[in-house]
PDB file of N, CA and C in Angstrom:
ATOM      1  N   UNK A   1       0.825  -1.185   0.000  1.00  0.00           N
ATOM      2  CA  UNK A   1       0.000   0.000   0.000  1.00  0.00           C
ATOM      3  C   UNK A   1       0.865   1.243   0.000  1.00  0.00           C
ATOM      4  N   UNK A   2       1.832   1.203   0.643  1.00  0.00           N
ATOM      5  CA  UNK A   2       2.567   2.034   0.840  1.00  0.00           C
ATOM      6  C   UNK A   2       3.757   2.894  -0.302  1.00  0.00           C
ATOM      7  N   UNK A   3       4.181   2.132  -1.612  1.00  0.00           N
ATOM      8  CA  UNK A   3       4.581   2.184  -2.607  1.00  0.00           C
ATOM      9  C   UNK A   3       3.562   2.063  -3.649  1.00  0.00           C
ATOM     10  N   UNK A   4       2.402   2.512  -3.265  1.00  0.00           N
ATOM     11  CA  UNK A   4       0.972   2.685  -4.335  1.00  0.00           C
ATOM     12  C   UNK A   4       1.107   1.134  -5.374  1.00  0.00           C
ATOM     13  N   UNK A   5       1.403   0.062  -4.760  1.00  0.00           N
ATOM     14  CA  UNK A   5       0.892  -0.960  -5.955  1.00  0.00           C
ATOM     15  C   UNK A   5       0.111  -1.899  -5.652  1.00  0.00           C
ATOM     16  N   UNK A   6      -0.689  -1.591  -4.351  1.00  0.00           N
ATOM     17  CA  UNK A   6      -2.225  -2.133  -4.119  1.00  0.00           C
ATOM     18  C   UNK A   6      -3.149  -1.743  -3.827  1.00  0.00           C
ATOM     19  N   UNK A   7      -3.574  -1.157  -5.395  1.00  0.00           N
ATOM     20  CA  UNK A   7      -4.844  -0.070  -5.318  1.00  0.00           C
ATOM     21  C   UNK A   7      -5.811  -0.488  -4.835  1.00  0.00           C
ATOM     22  N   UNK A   8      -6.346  -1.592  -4.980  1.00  0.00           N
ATOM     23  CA  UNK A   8      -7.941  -1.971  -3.876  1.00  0.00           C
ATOM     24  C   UNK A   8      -7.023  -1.409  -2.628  1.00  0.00           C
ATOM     25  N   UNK A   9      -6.353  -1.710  -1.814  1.00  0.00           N
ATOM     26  CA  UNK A   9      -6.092  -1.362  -0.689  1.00  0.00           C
ATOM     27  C   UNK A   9      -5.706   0.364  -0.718  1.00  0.00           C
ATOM     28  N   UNK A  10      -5.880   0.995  -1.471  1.00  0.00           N
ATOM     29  CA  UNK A  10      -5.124   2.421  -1.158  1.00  0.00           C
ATOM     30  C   UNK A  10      -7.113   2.866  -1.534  1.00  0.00           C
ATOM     31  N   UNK A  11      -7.805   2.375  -2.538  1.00  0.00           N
ATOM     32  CA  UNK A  11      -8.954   2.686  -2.683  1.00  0.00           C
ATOM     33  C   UNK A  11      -9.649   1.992  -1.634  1.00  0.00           C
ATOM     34  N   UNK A  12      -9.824   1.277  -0.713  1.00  0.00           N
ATOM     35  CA  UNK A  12     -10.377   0.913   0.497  1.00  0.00           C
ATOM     36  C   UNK A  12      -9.906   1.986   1.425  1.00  0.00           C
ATOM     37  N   UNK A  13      -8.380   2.725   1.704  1.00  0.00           N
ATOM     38  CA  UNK A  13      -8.445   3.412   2.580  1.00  0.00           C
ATOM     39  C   UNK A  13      -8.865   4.553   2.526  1.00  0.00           C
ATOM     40  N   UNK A  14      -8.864   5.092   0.755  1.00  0.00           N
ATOM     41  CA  UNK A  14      -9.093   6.409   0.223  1.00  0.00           C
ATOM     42  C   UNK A  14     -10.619   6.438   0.643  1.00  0.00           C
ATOM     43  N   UNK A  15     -11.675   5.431   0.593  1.00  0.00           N
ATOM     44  CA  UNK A  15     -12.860   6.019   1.128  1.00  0.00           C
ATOM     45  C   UNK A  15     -13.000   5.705   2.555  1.00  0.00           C
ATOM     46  N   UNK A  16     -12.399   5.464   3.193  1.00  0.00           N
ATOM     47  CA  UNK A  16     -12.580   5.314   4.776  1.00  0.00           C
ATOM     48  C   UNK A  16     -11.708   6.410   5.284  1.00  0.00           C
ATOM     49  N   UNK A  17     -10.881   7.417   4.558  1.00  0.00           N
ATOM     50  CA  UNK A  17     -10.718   8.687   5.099  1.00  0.00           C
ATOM     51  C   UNK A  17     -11.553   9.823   4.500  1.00  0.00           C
ATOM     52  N   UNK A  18     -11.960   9.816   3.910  1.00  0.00           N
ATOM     53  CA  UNK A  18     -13.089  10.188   2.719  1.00  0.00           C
ATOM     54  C   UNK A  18     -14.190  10.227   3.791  1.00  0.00           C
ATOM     55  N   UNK A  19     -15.030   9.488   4.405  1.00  0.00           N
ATOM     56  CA  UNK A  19     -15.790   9.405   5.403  1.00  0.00           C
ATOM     57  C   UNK A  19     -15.365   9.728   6.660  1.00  0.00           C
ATOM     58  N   UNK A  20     -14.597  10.067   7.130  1.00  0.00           N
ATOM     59  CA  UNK A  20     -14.312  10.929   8.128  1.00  0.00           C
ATOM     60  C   UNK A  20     -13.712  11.993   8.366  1.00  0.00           C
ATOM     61  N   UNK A  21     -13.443  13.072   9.497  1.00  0.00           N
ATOM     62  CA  UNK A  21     -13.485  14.509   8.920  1.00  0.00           C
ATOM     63  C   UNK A  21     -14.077  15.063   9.247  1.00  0.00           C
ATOM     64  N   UNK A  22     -14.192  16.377   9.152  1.00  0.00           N
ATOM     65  CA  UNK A  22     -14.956  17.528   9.178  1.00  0.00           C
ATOM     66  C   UNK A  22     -15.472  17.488   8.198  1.00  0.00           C
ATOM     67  N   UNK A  23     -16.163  18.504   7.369  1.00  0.00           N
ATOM     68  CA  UNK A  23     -16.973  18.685   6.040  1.00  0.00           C
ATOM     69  C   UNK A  23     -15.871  19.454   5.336  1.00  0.00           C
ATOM     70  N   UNK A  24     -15.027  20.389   6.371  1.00  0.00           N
ATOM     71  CA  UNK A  24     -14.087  21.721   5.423  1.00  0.00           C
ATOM     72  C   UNK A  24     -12.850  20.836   5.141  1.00  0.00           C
ATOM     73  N   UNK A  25     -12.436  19.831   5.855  1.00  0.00           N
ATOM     74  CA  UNK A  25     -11.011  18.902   5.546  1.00  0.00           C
ATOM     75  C   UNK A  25     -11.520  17.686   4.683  1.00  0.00           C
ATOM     76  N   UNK A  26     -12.896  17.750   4.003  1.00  0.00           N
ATOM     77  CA  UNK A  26     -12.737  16.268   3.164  1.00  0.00           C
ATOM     78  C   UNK A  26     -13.323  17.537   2.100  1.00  0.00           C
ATOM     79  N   UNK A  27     -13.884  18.663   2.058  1.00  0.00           N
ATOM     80  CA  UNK A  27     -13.554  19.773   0.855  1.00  0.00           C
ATOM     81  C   UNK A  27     -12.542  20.342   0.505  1.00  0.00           C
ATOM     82  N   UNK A  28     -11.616  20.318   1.184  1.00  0.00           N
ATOM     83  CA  UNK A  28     -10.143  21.009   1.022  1.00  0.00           C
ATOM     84  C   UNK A  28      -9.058  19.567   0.008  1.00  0.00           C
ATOM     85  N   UNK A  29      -9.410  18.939   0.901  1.00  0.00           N
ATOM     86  CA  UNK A  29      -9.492  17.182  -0.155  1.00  0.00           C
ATOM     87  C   UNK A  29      -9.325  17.008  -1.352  1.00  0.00           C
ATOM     88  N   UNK A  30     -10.897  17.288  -1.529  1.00  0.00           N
ATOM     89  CA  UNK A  30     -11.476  17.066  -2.623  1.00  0.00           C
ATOM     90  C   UNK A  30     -10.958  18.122  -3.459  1.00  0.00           C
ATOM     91  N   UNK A  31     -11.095  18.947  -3.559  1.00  0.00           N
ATOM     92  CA  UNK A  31     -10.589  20.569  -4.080  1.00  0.00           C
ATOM     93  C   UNK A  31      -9.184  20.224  -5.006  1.00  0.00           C
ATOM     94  N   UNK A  32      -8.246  19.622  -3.943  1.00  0.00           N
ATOM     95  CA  UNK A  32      -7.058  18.887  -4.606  1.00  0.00           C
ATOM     96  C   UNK A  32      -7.318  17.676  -5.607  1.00  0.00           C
ATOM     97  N   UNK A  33      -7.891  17.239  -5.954  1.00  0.00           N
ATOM     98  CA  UNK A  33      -8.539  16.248  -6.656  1.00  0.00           C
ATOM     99  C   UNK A  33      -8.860  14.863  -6.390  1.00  0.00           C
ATOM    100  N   UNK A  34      -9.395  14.035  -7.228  1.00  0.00           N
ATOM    101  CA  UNK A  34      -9.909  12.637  -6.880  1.00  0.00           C
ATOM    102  C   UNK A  34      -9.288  11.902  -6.422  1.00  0.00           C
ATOM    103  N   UNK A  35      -8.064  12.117  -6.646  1.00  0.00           N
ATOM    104  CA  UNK A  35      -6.979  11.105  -5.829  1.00  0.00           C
ATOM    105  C   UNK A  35      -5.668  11.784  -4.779  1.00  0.00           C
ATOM    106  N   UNK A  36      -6.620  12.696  -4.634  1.00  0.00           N
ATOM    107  CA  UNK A  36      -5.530  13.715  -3.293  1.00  0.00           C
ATOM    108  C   UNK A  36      -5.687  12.896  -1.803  1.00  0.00           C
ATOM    109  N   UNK A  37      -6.996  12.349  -1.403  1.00  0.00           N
ATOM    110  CA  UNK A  37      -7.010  11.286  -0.330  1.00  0.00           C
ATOM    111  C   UNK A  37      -5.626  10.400  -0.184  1.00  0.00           C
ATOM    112  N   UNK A  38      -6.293   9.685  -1.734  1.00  0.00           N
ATOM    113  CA  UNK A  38      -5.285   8.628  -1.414  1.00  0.00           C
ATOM    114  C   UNK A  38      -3.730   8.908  -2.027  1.00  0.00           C
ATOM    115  N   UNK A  39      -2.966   9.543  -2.262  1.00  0.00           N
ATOM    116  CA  UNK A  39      -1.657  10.610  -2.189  1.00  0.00           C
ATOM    117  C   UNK A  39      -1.939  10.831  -0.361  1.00  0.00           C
ATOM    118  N   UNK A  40      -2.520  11.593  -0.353  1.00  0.00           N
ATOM    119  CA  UNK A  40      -2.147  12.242   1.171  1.00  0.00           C
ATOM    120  C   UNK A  40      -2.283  11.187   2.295  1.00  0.00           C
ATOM    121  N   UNK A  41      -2.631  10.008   2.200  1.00  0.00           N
ATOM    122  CA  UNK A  41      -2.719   8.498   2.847  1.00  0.00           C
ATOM    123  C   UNK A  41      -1.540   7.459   2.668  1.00  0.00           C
ATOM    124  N   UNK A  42      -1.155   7.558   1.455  1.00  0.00           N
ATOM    125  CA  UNK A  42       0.266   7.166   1.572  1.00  0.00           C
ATOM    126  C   UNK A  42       1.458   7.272   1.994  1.00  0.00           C
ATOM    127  N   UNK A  43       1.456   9.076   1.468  1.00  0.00           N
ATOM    128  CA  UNK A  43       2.557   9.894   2.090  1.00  0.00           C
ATOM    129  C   UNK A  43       2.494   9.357   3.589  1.00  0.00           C
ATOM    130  N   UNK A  44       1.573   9.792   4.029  1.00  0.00           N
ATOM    131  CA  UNK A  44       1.211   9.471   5.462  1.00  0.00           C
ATOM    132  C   UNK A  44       1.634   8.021   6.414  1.00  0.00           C
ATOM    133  N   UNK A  45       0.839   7.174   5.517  1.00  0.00           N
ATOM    134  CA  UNK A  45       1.768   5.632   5.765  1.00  0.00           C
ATOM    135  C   UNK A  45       3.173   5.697   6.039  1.00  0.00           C
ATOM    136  N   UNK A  46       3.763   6.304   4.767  1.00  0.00           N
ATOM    137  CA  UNK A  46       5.239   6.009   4.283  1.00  0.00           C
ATOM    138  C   UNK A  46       5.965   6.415   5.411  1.00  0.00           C
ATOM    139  N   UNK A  47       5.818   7.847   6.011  1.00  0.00           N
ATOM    140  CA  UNK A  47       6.163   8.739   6.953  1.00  0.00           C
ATOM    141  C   UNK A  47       5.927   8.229   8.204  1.00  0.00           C
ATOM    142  N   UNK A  48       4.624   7.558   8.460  1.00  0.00           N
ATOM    143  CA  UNK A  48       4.437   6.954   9.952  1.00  0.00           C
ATOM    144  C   UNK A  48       5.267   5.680   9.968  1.00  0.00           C
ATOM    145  N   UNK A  49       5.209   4.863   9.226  1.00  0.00           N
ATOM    146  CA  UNK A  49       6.180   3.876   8.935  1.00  0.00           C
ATOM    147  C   UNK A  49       7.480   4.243   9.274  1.00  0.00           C
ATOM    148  N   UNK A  50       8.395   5.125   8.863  1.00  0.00           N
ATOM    149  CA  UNK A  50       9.499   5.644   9.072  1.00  0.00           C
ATOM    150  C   UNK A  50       9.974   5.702  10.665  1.00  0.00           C
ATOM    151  N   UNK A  51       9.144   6.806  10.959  1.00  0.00           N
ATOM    152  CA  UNK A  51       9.007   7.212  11.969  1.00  0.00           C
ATOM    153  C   UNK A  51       9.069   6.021  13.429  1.00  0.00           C
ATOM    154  N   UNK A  52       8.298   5.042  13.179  1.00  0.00           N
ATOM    155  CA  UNK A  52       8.307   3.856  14.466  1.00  0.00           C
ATOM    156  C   UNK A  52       9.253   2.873  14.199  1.00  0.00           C
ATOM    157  N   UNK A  53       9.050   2.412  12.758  1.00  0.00           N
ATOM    158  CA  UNK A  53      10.880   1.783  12.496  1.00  0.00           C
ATOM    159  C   UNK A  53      12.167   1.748  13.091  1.00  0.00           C
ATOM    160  N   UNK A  54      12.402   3.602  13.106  1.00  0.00           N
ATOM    161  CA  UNK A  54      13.487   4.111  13.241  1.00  0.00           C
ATOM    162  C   UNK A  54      12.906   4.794  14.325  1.00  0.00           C
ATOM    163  N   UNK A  55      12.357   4.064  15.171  1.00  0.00           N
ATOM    164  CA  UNK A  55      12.174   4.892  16.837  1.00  0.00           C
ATOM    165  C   UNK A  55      12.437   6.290  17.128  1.00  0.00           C
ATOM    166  N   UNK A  56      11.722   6.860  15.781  1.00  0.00           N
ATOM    167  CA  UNK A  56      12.052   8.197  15.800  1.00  0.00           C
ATOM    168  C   UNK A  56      10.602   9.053  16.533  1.00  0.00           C
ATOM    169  N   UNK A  57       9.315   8.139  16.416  1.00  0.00           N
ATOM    170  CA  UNK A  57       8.005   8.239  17.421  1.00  0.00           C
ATOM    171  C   UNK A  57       7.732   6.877  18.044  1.00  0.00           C
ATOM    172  N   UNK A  58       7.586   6.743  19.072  1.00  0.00           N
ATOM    173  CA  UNK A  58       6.843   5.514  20.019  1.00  0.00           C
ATOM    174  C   UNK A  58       5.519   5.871  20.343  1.00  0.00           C
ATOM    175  N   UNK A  59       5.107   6.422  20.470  1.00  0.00           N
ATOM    176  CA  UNK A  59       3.210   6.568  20.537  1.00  0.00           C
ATOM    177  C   UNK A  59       2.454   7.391  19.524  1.00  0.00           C
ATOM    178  N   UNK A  60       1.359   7.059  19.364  1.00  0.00           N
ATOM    179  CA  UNK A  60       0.337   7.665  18.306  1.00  0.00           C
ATOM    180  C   UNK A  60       0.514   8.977  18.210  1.00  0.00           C
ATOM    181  N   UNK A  61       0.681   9.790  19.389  1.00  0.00           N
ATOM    182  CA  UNK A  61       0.433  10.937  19.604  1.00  0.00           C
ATOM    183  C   UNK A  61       1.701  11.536  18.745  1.00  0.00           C
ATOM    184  N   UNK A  62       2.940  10.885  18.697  1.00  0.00           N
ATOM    185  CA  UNK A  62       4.089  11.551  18.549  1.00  0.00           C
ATOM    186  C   UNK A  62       4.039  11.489  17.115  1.00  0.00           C
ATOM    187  N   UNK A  63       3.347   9.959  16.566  1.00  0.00           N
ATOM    188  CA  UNK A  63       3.611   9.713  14.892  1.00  0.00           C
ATOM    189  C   UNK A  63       2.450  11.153  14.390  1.00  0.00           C
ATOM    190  N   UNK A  64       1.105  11.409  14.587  1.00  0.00           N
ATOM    191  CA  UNK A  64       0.376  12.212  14.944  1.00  0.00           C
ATOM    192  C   UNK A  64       0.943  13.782  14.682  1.00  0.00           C
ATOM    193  N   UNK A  65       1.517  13.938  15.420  1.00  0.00           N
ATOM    194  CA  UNK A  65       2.559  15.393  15.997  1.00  0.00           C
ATOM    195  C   UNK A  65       3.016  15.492  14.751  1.00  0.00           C
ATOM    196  N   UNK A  66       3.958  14.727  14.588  1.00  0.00           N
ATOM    197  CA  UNK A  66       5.096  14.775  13.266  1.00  0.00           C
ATOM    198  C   UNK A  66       4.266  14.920  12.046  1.00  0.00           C
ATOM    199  N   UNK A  67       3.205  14.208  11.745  1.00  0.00           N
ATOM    200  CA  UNK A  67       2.800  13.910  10.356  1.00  0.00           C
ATOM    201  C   UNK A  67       1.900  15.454  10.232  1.00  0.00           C
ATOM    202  N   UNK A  68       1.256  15.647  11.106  1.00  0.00           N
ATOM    203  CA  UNK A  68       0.645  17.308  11.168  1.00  0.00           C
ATOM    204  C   UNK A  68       1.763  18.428  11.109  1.00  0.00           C
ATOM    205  N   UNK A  69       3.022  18.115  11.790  1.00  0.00           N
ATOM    206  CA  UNK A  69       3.735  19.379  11.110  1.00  0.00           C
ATOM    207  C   UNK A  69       4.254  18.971   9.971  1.00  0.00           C
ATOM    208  N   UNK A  70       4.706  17.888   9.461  1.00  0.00           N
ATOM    209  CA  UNK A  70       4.677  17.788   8.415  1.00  0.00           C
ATOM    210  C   UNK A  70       3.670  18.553   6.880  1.00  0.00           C
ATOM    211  N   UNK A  71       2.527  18.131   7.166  1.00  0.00           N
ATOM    212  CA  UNK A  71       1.830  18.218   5.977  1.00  0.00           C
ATOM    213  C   UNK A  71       1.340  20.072   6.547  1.00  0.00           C
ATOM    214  N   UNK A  72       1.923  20.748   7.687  1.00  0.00           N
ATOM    215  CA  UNK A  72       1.333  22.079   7.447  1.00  0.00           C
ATOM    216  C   UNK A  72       2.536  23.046   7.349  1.00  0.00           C
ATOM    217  N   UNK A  73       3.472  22.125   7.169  1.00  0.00           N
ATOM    218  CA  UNK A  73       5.227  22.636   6.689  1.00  0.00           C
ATOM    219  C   UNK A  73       5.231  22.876   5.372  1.00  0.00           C
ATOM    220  N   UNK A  74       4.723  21.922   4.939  1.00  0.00           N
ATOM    221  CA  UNK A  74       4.983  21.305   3.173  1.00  0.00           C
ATOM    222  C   UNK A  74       3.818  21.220   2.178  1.00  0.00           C
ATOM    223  N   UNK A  75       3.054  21.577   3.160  1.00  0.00           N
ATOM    224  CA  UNK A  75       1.199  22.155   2.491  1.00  0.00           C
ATOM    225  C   UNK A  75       0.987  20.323   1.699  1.00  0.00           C
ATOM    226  N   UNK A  76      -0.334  20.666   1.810  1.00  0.00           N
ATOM    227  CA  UNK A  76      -1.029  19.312   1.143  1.00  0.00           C
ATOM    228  C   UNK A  76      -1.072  19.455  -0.272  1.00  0.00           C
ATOM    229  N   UNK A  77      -0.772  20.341  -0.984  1.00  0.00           N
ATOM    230  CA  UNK A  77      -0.943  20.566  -2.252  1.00  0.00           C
ATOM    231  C   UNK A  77       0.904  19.762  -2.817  1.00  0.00           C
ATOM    232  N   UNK A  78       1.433  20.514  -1.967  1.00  0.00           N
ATOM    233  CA  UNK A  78       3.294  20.003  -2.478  1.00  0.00           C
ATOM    234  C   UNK A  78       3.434  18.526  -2.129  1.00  0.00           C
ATOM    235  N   UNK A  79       2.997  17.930  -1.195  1.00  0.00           N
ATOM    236  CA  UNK A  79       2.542  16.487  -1.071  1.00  0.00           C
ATOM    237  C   UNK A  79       1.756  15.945  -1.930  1.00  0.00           C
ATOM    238  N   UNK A  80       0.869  16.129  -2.519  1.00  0.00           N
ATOM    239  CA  UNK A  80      -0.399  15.343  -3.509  1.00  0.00           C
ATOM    240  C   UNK A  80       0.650  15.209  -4.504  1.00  0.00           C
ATOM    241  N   UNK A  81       0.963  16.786  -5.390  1.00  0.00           N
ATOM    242  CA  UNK A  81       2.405  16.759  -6.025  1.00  0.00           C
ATOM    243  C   UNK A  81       3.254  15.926  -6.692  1.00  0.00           C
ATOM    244  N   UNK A  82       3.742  15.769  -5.342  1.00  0.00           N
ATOM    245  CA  UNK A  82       4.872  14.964  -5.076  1.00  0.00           C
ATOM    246  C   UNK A  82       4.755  13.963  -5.118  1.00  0.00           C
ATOM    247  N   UNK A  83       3.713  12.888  -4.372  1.00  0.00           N
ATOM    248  CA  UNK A  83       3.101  11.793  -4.375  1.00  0.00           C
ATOM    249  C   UNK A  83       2.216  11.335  -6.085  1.00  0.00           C
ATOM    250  N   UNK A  84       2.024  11.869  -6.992  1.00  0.00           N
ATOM    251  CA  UNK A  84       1.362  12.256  -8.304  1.00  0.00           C
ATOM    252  C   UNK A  84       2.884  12.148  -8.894  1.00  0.00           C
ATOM    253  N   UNK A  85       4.010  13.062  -8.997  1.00  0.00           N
ATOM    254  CA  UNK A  85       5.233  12.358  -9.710  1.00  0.00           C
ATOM    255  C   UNK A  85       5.408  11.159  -9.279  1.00  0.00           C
ATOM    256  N   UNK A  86       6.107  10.969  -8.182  1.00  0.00           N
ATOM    257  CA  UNK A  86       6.779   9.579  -7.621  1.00  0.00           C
ATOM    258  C   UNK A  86       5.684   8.201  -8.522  1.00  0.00           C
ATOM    259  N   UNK A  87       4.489   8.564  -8.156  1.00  0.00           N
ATOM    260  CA  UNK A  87       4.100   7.227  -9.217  1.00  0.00           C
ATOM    261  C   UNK A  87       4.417   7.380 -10.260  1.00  0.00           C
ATOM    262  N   UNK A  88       4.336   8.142 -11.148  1.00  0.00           N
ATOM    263  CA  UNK A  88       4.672   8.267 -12.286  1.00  0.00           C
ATOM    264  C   UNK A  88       5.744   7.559 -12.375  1.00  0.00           C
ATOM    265  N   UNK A  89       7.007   7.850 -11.893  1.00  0.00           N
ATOM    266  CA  UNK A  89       7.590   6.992 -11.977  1.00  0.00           C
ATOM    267  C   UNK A  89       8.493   5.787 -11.419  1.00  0.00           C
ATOM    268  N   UNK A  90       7.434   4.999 -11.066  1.00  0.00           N
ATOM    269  CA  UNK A  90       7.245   3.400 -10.916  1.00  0.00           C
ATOM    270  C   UNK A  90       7.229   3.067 -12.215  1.00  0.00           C
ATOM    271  N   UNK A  91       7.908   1.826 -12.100  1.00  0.00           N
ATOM    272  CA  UNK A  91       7.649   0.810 -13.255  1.00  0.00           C
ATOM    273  C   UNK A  91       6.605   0.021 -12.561  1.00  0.00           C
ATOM    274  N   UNK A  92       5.821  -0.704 -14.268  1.00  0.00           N
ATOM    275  CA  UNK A  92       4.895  -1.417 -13.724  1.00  0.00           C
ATOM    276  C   UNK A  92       5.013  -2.504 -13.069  1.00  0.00           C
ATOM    277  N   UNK A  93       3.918  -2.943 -12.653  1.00  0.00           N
ATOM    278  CA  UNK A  93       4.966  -4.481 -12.068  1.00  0.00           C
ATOM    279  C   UNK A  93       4.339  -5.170 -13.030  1.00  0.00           C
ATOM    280  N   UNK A  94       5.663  -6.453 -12.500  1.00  0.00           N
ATOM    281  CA  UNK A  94       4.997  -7.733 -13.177  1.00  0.00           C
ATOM    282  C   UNK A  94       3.733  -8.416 -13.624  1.00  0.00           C
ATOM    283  N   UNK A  95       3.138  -8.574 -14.496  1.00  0.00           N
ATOM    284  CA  UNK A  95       1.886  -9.095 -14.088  1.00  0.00           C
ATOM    285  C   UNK A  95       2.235 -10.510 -13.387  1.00  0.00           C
ATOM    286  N   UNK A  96       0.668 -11.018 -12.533  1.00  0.00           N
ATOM    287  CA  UNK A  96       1.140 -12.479 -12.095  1.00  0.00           C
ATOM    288  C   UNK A  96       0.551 -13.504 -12.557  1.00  0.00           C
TER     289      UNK A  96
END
């Protein structure tokens, strides 16, 4: 999920953050486009992942902390972005 190459799973999480929220943070969302959820859910993964790996956060609160200054450091727009190149370029995978 985390390297975007299991879209049922990035589209299972994209509408289960999609449904929760305020009304102004799943319009601000949306605004960024159809697939700004799931960009801003990965990033997010990738980063919380990091983060407890490398015992750089041990509780929710801290992975939490980080990923909010994160995305209000680097705006959600330079993340979607960013996350929108990086697939680009992936190679495809294998089929199986």
């Amino acid at each position: 999920m985390i390297g975007g190459r299991d879209n049922a799973l990035l589209q299972k999480m994209t509408k289960n953050v999609e449904g929760v929220g305020n009304a102004g943070v799943r319009s601000a969302i949306k605004e960024l486009g159809d697939d700004a959820a799931e960009h801003l859910g990965a990033s997010a993964g990738f980063l919380a992942f990091q983060l407890i790996m490398t015992g750089q956060a041990t509780t929710p609160q801290e992975v939490f902390s980080v990923l909010y200054r994160s995305c209000s450091d680097t705006g959600p727009t330079h993340i979607v972005d960013n996350q929108r190149k990086s697939r680009e370029d992936l190679p495809e995978p294998p089929p199986q």
